[in-house]
C-alpha atoms as a PDB file:
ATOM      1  CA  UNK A   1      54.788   1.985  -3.526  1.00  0.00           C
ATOM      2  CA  UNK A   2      54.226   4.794  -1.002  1.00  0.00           C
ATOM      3  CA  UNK A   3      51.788   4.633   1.319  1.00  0.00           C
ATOM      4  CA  UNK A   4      49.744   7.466  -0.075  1.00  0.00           C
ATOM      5  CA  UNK A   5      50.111   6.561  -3.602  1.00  0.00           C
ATOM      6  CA  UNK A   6      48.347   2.339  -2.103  1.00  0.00           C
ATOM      7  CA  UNK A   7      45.682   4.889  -0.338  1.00  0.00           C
ATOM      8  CA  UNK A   8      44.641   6.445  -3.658  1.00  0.00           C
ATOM      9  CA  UNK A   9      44.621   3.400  -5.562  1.00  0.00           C
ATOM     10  CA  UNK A  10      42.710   1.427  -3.140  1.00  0.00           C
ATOM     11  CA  UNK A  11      39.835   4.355  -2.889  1.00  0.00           C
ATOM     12  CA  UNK A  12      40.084   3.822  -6.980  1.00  0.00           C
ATOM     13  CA  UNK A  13      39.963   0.343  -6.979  1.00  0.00           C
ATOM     14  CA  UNK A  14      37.050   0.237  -4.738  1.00  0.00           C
ATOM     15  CA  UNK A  15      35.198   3.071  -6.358  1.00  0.00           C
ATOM     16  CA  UNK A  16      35.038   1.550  -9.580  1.00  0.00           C
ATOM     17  CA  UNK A  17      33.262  -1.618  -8.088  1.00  0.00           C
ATOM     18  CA  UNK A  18      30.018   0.499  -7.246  1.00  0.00           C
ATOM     19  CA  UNK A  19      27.840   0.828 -10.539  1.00  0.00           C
ATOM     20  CA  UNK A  20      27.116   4.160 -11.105  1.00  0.00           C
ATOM     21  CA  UNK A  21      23.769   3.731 -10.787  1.00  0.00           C
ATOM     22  CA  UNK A  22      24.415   4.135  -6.931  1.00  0.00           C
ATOM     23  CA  UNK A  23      25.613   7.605  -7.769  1.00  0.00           C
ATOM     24  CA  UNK A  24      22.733   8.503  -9.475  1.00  0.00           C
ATOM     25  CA  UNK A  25      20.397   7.128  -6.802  1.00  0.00           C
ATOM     26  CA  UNK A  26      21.843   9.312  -4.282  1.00  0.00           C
ATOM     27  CA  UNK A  27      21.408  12.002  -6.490  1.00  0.00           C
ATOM     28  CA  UNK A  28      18.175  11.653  -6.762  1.00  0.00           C
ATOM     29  CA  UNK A  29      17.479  10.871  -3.232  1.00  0.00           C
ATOM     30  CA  UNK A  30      19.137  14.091  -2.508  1.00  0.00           C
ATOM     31  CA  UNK A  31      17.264  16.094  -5.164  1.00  0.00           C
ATOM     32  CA  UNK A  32      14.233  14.958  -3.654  1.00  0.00           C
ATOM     33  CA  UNK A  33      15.168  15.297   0.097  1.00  0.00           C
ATOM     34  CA  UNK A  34      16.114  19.295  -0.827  1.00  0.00           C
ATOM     35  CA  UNK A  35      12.533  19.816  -2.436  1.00  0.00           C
ATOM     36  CA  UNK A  36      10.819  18.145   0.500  1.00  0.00           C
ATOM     37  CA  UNK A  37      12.852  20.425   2.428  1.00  0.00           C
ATOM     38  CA  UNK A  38      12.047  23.360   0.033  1.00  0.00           C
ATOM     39  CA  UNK A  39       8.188  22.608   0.433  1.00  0.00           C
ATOM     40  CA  UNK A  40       8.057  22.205   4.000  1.00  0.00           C
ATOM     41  CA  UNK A  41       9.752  25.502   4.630  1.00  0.00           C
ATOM     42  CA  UNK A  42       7.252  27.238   1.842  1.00  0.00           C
ATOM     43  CA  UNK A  43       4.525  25.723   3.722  1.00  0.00           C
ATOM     44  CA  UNK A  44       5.660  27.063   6.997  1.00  0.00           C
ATOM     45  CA  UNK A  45       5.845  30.479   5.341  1.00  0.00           C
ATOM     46  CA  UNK A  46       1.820  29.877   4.346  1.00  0.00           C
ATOM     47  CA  UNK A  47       0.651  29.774   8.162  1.00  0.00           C
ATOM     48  CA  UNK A  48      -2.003  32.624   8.121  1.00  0.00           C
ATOM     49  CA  UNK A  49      -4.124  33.064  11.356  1.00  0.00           C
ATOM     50  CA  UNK A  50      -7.225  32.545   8.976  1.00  0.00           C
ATOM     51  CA  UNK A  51      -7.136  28.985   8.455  1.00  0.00           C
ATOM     52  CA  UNK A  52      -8.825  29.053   5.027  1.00  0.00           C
ATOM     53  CA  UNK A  53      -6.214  31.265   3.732  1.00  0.00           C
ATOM     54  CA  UNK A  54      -3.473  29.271   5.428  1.00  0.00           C
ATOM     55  CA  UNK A  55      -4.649  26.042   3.666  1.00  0.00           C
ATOM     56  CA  UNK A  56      -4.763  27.859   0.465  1.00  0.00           C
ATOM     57  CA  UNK A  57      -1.256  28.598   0.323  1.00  0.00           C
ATOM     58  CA  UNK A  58       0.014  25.378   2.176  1.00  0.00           C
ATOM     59  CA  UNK A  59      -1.684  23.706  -1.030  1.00  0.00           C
ATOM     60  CA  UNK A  60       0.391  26.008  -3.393  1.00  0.00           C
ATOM     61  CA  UNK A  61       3.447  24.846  -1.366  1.00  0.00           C
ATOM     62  CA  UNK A  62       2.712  21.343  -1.620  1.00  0.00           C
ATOM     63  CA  UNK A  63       1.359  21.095  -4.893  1.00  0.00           C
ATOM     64  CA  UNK A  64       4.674  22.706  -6.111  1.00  0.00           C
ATOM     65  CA  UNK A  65       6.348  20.268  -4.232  1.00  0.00           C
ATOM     66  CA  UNK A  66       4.385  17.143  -6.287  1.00  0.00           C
ATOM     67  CA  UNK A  67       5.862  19.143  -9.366  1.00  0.00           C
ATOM     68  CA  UNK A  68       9.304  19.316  -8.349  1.00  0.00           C
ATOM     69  CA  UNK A  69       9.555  15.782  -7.405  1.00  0.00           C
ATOM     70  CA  UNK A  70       7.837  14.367 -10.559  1.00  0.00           C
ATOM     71  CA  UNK A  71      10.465  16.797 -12.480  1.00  0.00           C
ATOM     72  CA  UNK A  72      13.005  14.677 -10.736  1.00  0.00           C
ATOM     73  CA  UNK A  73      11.756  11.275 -11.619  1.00  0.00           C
ATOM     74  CA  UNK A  74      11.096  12.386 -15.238  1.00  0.00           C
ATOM     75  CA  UNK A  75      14.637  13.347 -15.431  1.00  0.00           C
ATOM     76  CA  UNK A  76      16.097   9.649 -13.505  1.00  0.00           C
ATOM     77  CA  UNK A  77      13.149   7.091 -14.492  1.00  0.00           C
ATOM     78  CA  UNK A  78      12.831   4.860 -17.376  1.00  0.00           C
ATOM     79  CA  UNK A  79      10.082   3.392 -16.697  1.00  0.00           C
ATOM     80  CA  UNK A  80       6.822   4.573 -19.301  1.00  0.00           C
ATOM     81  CA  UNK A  81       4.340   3.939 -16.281  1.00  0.00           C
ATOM     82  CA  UNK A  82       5.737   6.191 -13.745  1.00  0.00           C
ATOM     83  CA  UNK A  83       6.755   8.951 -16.395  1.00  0.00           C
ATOM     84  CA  UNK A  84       2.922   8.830 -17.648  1.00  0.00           C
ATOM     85  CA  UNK A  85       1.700   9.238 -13.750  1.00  0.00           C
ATOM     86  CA  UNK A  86       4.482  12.144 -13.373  1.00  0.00           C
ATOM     87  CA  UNK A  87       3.497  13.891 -16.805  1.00  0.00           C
ATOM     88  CA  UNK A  88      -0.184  13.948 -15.347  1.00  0.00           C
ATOM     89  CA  UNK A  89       0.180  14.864 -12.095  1.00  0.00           C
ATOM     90  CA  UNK A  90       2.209  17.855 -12.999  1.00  0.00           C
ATOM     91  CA  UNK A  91      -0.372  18.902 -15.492  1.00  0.00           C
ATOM     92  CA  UNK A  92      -2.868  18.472 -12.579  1.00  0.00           C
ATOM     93  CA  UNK A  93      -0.615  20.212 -10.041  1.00  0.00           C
ATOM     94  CA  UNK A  94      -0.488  23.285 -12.114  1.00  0.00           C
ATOM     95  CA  UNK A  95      -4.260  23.125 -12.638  1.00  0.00           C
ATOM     96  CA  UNK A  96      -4.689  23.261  -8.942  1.00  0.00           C
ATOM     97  CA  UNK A  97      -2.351  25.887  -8.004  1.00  0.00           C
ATOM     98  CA  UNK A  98      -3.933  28.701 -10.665  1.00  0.00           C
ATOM     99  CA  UNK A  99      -7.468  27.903  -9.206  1.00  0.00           C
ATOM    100  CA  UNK A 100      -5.942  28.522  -5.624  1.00  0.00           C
ATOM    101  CA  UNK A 101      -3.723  31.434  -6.635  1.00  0.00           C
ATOM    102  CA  UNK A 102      -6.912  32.826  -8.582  1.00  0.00           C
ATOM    103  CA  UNK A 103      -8.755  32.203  -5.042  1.00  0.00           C
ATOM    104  CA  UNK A 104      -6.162  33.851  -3.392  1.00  0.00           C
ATOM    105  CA  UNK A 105      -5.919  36.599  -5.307  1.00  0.00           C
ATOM    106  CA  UNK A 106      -9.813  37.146  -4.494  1.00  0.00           C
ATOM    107  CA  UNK A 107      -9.327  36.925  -1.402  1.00  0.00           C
ATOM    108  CA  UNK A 108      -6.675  39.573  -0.202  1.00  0.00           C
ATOM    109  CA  UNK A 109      -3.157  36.904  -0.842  1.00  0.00           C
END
């Protein structure tokens, strides 16, 4: 057996022993780590020198953030607890960012 041909089977072999619920773990992991990213850099983008303004749409940011992670767990989890707690806090999320973005929009945003 060539030495290349051992290589590839061994990366197989070993491959194959790690469930593939690892796989999707990291993928989640990673989907969230990209909208933590995604939220901090939208909240840096709400810095306004009037801090009432500034907090207004750093709450947009981060509330959108709470909606993008629950959309992650309520595509990974199975678990009827968590998916309850996601469902509402989106629902609640949303609620939050039209009052600000109505506030905003009030209010010169």
């Amino acid at each position: 057996m060539s030495t290349k041909l051992f290589a590839r089977a061994f990366v197989i072999a070993a491959l194959s022993m790690i469930p593939l619920q690892v796989f999707a773990q990291d993928a989640a992991m990673e989907s969230y780590k990209q909208s933590m990213e995604r939220m901090n850099a939208d909240m840096q983008k709400g810095m306004d020198p009037d801090p009432t303004k500034a907090w207004v749409e750093m709450m947009i940011a981060h509330h959108q953030g709470a909606i993008d992670m629950n959309n992650i767990v309520l595509k990974k989890t199975k678990d009827p607890t968590i998916r309850k707690m996601a469902e509402k806090t989106s629902g609640d999320q949303e609620t939050e960012i039209k009052k600000l973005q109505s506030w905003l929009s009030k209010h010169g945003g």
